[in-house]
PDB file of N, CA and C in Angstrom:
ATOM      1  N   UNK A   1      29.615 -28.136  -0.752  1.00  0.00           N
ATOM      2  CA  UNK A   1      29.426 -29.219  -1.698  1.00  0.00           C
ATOM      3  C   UNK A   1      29.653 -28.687  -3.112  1.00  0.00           C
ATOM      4  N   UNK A   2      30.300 -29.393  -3.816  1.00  0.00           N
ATOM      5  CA  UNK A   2      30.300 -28.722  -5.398  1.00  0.00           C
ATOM      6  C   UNK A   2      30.089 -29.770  -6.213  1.00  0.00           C
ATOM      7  N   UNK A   3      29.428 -29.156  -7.719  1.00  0.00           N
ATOM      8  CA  UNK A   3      29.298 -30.056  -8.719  1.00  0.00           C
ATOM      9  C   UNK A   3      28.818 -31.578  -8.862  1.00  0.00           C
ATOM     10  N   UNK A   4      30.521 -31.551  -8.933  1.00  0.00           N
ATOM     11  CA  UNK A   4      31.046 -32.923  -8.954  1.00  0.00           C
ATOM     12  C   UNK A   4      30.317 -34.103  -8.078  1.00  0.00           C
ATOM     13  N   UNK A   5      30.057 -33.977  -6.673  1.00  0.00           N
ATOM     14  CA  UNK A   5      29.814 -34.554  -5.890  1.00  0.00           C
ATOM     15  C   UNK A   5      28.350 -35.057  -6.274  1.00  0.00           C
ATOM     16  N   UNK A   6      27.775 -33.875  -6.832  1.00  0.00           N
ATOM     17  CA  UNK A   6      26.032 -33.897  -7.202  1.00  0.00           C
ATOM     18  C   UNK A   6      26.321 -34.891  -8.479  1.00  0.00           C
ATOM     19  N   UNK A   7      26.648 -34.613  -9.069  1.00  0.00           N
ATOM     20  CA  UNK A   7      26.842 -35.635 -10.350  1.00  0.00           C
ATOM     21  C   UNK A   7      27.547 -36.877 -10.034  1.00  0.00           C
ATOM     22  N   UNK A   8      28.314 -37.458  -9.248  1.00  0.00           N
ATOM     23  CA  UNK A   8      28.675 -38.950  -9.162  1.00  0.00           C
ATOM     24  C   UNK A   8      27.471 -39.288  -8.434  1.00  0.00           C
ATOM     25  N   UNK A   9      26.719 -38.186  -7.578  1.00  0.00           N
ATOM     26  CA  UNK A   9      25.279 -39.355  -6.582  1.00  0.00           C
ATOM     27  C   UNK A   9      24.305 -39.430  -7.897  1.00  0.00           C
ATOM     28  N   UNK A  10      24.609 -38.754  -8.835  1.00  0.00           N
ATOM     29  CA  UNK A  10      23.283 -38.717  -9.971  1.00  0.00           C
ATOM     30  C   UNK A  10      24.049 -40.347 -10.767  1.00  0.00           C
ATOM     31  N   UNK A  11      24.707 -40.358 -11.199  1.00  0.00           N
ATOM     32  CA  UNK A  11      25.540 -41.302 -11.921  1.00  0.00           C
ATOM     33  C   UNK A  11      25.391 -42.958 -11.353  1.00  0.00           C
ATOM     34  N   UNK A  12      25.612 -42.803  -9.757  1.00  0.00           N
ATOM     35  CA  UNK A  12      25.524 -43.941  -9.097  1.00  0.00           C
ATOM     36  C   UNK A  12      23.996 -44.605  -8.495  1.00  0.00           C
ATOM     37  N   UNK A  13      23.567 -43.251  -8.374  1.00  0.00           N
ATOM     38  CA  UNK A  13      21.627 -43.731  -8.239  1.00  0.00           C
ATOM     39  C   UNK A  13      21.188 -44.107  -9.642  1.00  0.00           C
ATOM     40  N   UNK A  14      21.382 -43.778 -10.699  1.00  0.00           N
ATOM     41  CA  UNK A  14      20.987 -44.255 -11.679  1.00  0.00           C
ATOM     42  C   UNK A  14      21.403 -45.629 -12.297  1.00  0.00           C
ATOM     43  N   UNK A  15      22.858 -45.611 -12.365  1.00  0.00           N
ATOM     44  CA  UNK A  15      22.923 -46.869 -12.073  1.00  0.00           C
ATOM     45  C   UNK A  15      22.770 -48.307 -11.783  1.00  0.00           C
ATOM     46  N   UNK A  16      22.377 -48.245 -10.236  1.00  0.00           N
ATOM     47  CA  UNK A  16      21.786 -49.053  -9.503  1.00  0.00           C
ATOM     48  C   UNK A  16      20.216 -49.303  -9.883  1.00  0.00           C
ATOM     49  N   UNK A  17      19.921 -48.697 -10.668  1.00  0.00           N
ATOM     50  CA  UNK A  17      18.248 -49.103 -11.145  1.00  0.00           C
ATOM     51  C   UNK A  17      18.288 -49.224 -12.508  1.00  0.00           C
ATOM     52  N   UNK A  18      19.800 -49.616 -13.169  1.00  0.00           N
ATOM     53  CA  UNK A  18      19.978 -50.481 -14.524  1.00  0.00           C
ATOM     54  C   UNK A  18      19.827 -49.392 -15.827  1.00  0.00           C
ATOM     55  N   UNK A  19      20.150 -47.851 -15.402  1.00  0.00           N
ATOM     56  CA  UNK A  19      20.148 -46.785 -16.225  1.00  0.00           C
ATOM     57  C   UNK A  19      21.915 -46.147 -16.505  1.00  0.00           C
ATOM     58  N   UNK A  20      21.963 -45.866 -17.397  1.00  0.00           N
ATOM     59  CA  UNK A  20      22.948 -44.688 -17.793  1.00  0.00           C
ATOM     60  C   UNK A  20      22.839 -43.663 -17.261  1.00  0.00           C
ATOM     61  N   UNK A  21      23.378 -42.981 -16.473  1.00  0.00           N
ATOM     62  CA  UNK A  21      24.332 -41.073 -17.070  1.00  0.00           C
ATOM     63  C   UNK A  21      25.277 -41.053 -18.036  1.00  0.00           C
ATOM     64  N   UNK A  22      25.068 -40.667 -18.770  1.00  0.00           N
ATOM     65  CA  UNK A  22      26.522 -40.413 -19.808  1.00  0.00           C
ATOM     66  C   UNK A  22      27.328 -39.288 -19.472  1.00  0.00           C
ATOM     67  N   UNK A  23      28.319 -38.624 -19.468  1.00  0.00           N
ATOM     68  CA  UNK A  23      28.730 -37.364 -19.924  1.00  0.00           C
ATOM     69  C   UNK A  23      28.057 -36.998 -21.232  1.00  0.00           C
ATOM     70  N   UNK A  24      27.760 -36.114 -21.467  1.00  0.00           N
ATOM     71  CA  UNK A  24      27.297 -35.451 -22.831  1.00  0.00           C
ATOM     72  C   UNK A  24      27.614 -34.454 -23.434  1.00  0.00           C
ATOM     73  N   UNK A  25      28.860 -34.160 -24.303  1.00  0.00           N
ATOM     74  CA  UNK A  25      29.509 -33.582 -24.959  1.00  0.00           C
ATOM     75  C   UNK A  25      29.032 -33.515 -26.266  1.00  0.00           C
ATOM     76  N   UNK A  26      28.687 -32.107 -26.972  1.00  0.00           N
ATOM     77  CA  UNK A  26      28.079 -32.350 -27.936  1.00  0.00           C
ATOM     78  C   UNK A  26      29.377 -30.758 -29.327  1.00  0.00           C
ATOM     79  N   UNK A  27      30.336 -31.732 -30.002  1.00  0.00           N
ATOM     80  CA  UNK A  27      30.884 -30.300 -30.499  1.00  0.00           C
ATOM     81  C   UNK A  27      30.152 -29.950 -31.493  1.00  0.00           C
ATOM     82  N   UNK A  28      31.065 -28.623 -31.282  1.00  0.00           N
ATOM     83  CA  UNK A  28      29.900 -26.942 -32.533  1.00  0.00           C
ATOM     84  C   UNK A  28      28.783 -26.706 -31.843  1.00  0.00           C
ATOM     85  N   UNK A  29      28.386 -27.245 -30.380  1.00  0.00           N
ATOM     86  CA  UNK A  29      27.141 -26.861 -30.038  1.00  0.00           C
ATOM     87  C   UNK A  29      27.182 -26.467 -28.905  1.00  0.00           C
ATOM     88  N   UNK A  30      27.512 -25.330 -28.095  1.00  0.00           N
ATOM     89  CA  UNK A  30      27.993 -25.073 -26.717  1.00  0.00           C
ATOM     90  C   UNK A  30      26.682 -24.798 -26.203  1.00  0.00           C
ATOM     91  N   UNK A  31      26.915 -25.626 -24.214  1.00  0.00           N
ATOM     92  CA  UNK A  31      25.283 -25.067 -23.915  1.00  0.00           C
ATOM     93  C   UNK A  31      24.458 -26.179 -23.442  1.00  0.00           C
ATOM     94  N   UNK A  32      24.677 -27.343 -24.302  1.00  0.00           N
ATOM     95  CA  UNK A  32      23.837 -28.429 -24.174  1.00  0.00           C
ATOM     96  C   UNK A  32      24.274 -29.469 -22.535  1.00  0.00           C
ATOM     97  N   UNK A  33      23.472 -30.224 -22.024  1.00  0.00           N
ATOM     98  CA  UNK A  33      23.381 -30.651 -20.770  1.00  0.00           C
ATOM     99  C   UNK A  33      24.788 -31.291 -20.563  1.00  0.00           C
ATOM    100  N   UNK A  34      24.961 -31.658 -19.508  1.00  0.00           N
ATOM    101  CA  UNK A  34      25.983 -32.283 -19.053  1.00  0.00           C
ATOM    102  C   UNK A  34      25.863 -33.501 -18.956  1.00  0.00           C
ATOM    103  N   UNK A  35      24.574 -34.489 -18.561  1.00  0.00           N
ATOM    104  CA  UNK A  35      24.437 -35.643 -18.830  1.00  0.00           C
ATOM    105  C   UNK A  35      22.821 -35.807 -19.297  1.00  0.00           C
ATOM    106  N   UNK A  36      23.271 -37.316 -20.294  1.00  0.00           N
ATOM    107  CA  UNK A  36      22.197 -37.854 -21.078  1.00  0.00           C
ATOM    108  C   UNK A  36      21.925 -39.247 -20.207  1.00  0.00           C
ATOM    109  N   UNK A  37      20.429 -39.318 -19.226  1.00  0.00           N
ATOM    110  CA  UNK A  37      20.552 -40.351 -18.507  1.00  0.00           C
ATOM    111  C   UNK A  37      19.345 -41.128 -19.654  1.00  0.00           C
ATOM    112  N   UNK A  38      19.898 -42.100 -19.580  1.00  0.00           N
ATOM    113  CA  UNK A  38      19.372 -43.631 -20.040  1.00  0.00           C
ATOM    114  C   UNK A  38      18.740 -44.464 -19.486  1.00  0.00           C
ATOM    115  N   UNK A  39      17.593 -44.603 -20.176  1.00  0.00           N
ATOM    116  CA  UNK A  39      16.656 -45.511 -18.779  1.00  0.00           C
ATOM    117  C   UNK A  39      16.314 -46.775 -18.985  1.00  0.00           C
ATOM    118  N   UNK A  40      15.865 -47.673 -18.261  1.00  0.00           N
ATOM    119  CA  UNK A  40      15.284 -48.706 -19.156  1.00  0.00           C
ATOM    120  C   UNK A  40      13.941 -48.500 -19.363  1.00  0.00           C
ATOM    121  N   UNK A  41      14.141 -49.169 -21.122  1.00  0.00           N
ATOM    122  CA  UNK A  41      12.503 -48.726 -21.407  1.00  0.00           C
ATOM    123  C   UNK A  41      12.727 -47.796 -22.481  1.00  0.00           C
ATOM    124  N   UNK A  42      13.749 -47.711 -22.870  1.00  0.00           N
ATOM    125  CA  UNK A  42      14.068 -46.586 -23.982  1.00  0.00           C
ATOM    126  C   UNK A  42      13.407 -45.076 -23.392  1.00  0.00           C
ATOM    127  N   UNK A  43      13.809 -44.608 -22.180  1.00  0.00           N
ATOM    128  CA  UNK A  43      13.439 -43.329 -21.764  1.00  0.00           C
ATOM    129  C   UNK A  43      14.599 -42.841 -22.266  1.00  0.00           C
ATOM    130  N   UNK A  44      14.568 -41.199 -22.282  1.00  0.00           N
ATOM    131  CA  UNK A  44      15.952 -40.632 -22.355  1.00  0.00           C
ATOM    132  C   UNK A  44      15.671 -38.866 -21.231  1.00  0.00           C
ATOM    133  N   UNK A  45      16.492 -38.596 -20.884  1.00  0.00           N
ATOM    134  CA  UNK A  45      16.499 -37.417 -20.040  1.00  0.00           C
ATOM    135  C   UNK A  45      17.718 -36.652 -19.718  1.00  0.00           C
ATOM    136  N   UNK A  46      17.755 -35.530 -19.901  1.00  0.00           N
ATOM    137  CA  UNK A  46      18.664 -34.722 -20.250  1.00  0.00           C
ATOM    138  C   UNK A  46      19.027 -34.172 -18.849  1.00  0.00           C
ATOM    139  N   UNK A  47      20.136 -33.694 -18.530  1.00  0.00           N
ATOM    140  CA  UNK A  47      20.324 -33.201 -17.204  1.00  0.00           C
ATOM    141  C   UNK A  47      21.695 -32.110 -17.000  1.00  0.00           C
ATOM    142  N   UNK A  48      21.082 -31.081 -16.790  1.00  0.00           N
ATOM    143  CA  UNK A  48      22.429 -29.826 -16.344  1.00  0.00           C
ATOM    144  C   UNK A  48      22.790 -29.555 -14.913  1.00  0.00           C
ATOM    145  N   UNK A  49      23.820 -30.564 -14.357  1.00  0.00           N
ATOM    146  CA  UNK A  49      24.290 -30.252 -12.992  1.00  0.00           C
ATOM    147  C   UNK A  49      24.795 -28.587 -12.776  1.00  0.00           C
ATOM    148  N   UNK A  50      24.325 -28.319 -11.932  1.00  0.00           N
ATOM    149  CA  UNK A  50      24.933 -27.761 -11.123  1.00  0.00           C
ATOM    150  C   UNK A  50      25.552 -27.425  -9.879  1.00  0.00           C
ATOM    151  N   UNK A  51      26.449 -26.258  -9.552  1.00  0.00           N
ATOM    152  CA  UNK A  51      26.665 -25.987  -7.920  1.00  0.00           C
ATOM    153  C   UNK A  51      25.462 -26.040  -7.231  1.00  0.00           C
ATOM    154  N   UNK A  52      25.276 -25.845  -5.880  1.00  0.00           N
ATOM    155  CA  UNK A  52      24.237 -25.851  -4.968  1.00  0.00           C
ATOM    156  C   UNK A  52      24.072 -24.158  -5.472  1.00  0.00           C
ATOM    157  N   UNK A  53      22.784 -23.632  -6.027  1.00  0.00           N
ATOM    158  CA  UNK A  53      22.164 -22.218  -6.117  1.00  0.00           C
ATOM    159  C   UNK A  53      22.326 -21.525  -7.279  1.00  0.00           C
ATOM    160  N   UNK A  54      23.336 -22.318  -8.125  1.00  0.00           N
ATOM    161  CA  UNK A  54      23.828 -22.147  -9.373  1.00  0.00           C
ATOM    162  C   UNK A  54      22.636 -21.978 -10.077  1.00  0.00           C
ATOM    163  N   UNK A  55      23.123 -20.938 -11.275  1.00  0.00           N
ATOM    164  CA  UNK A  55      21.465 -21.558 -12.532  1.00  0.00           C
ATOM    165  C   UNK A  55      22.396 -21.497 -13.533  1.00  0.00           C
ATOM    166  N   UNK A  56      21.225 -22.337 -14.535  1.00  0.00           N
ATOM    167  CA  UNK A  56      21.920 -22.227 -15.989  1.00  0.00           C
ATOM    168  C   UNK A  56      22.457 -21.085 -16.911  1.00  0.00           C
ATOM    169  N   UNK A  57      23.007 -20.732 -17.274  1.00  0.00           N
ATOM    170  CA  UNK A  57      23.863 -19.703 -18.270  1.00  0.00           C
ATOM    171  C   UNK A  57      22.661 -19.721 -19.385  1.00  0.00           C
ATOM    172  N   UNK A  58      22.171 -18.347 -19.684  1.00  0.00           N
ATOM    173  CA  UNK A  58      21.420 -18.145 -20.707  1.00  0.00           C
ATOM    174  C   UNK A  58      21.666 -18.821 -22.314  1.00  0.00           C
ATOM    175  N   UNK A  59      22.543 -19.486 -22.247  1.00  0.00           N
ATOM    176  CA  UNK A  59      22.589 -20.477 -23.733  1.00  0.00           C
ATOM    177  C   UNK A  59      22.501 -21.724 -23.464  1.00  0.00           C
ATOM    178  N   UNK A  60      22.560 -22.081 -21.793  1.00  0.00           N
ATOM    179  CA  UNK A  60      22.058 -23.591 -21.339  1.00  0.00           C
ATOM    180  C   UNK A  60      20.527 -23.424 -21.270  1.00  0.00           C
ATOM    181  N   UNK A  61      19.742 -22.353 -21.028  1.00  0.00           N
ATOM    182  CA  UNK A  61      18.530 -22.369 -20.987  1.00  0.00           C
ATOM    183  C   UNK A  61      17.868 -22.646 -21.738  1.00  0.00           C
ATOM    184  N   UNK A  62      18.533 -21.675 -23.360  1.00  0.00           N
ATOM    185  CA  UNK A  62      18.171 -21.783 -24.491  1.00  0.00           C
ATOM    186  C   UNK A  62      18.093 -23.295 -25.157  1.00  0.00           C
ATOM    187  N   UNK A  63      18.889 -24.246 -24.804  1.00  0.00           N
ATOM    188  CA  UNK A  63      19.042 -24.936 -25.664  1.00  0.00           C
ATOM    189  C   UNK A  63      18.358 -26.490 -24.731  1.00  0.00           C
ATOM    190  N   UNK A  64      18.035 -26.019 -23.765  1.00  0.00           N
ATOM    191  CA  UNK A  64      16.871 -26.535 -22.716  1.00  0.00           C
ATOM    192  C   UNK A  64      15.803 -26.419 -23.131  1.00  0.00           C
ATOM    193  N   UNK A  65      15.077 -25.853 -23.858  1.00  0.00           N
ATOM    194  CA  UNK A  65      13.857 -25.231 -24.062  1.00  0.00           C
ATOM    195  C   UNK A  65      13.916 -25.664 -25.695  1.00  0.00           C
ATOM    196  N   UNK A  66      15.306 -25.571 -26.599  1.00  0.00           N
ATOM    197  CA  UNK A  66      14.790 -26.653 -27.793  1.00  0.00           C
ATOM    198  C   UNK A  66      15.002 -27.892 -27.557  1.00  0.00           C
ATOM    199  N   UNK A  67      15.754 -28.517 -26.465  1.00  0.00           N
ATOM    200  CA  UNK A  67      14.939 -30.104 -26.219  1.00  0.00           C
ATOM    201  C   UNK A  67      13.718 -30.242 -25.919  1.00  0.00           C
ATOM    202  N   UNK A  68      13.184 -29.321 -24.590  1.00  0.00           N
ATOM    203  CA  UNK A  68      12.090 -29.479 -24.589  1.00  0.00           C
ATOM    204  C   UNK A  68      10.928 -29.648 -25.769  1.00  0.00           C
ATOM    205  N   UNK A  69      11.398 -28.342 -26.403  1.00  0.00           N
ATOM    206  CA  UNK A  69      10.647 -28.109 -27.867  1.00  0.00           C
ATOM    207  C   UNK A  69      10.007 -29.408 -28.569  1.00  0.00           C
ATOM    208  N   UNK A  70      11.119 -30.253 -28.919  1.00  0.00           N
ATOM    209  CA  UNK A  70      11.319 -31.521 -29.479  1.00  0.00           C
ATOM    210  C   UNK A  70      10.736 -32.633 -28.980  1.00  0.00           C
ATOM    211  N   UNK A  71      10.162 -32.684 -27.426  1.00  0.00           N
ATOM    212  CA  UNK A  71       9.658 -33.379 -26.629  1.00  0.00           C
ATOM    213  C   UNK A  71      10.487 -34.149 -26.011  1.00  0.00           C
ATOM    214  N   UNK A  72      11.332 -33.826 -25.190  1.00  0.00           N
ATOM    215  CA  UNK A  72      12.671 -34.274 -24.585  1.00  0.00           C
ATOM    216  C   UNK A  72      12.379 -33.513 -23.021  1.00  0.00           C
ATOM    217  N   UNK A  73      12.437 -34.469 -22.066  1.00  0.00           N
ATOM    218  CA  UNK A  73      12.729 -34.192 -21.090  1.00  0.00           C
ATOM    219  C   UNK A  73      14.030 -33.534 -20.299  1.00  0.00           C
ATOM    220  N   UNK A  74      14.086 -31.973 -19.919  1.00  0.00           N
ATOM    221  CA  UNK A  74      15.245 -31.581 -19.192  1.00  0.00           C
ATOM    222  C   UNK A  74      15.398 -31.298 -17.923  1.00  0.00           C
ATOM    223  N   UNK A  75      15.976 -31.606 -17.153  1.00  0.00           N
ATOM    224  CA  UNK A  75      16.328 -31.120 -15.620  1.00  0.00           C
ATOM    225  C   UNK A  75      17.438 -30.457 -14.967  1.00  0.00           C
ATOM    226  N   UNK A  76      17.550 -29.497 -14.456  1.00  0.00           N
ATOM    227  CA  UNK A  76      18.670 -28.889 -13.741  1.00  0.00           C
ATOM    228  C   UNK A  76      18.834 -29.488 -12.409  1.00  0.00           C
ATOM    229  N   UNK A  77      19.931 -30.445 -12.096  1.00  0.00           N
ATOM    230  CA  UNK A  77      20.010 -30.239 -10.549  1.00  0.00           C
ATOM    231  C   UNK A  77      21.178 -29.943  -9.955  1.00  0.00           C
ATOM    232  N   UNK A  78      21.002 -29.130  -8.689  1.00  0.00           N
ATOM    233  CA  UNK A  78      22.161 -28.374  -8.344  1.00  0.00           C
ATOM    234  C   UNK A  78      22.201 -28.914  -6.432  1.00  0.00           C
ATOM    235  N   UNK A  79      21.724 -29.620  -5.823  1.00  0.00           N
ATOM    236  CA  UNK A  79      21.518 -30.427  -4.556  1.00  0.00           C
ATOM    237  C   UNK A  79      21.241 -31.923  -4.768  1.00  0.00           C
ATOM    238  N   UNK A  80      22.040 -32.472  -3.831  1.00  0.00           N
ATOM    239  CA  UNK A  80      22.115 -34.287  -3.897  1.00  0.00           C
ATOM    240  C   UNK A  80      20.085 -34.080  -3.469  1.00  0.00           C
ATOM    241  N   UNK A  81      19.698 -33.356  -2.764  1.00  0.00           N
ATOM    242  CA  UNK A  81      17.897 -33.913  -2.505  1.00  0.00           C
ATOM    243  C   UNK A  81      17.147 -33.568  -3.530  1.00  0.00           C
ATOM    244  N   UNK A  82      17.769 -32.857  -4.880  1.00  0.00           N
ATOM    245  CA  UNK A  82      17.235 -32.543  -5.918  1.00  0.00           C
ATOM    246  C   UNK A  82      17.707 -33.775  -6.431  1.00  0.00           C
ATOM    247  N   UNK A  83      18.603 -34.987  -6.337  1.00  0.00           N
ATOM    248  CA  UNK A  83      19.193 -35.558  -7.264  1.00  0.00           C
ATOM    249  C   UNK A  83      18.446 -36.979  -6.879  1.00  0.00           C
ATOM    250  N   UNK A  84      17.924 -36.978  -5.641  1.00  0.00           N
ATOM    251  CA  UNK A  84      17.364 -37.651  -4.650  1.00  0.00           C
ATOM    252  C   UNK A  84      15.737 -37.578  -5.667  1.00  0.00           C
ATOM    253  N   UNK A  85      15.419 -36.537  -5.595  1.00  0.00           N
ATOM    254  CA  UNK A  85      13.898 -36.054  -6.167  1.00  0.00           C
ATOM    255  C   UNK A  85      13.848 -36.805  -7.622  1.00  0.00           C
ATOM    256  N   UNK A  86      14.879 -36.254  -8.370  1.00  0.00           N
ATOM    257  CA  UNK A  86      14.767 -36.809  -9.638  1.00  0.00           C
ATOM    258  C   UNK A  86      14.787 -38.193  -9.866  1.00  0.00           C
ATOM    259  N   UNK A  87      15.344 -38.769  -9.082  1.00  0.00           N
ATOM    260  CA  UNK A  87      15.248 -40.487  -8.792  1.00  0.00           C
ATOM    261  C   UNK A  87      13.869 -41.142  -8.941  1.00  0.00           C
ATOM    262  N   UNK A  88      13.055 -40.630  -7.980  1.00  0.00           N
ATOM    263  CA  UNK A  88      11.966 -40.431  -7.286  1.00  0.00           C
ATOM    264  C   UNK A  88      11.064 -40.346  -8.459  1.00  0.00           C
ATOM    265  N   UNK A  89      10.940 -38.937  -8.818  1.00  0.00           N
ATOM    266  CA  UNK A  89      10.277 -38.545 -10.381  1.00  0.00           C
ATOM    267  C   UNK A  89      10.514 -39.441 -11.455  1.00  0.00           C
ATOM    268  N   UNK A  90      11.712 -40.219 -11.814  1.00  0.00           N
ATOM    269  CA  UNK A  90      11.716 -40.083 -13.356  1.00  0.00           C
ATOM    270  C   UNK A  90      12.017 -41.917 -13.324  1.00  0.00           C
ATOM    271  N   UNK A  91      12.709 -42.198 -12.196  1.00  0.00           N
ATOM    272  CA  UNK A  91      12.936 -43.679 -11.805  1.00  0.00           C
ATOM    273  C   UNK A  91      11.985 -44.506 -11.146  1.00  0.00           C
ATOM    274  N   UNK A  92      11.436 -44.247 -10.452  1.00  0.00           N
ATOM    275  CA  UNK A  92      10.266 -44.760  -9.154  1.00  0.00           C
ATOM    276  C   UNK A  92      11.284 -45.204  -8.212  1.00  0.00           C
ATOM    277  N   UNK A  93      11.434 -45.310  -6.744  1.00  0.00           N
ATOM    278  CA  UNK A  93      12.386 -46.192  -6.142  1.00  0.00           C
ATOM    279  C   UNK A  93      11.783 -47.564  -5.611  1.00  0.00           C
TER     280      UNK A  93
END
């Protein structure tokens, strides 16, 4: 399984419960998440896909930890049952 696959089930579960994934491209600032999910309710939640076992690159961590800082929710997921979980957690089903 790679990536990609984890991120369209993140994109399309969110979705369906009236939320955004964005892509999240941020220039001059390398590091930052891959998607900005949108909730209803004015939530916001940050998210760094990965491969299945993958971890974040020590300047994705870093810059994980100043969202957090800020009071911003971040998540790494790298498995569709992690993507499954986060549904679960941050959506209710």
């Amino acid at each position: 399984m790679n990536e990609g696959r984890i991120e369209r089930r993140l994109k399309r579960e969110v979705e369906k419960r009236g939320g955004r994934a964005l892509k999240f491209t941020v220039l001059g600032r390398a590091g930052m998440q891959d998607r900005l999910v949108l909730l209803p309710g004015g939530k916001a939640v940050f998210v760094e896909m990965k491969a299945p076992g993958k971890q974040p690159r020590p300047l994705q961590r870093k810059r994980a930890e100043e969202l957090r800082a800020m009071g911003f929710t971040v998540y790494c997921l790298d498995t569709l049952a992690a993507v499954d979980n986060f549904i679960a957690e941050v959506i209710g089903l």
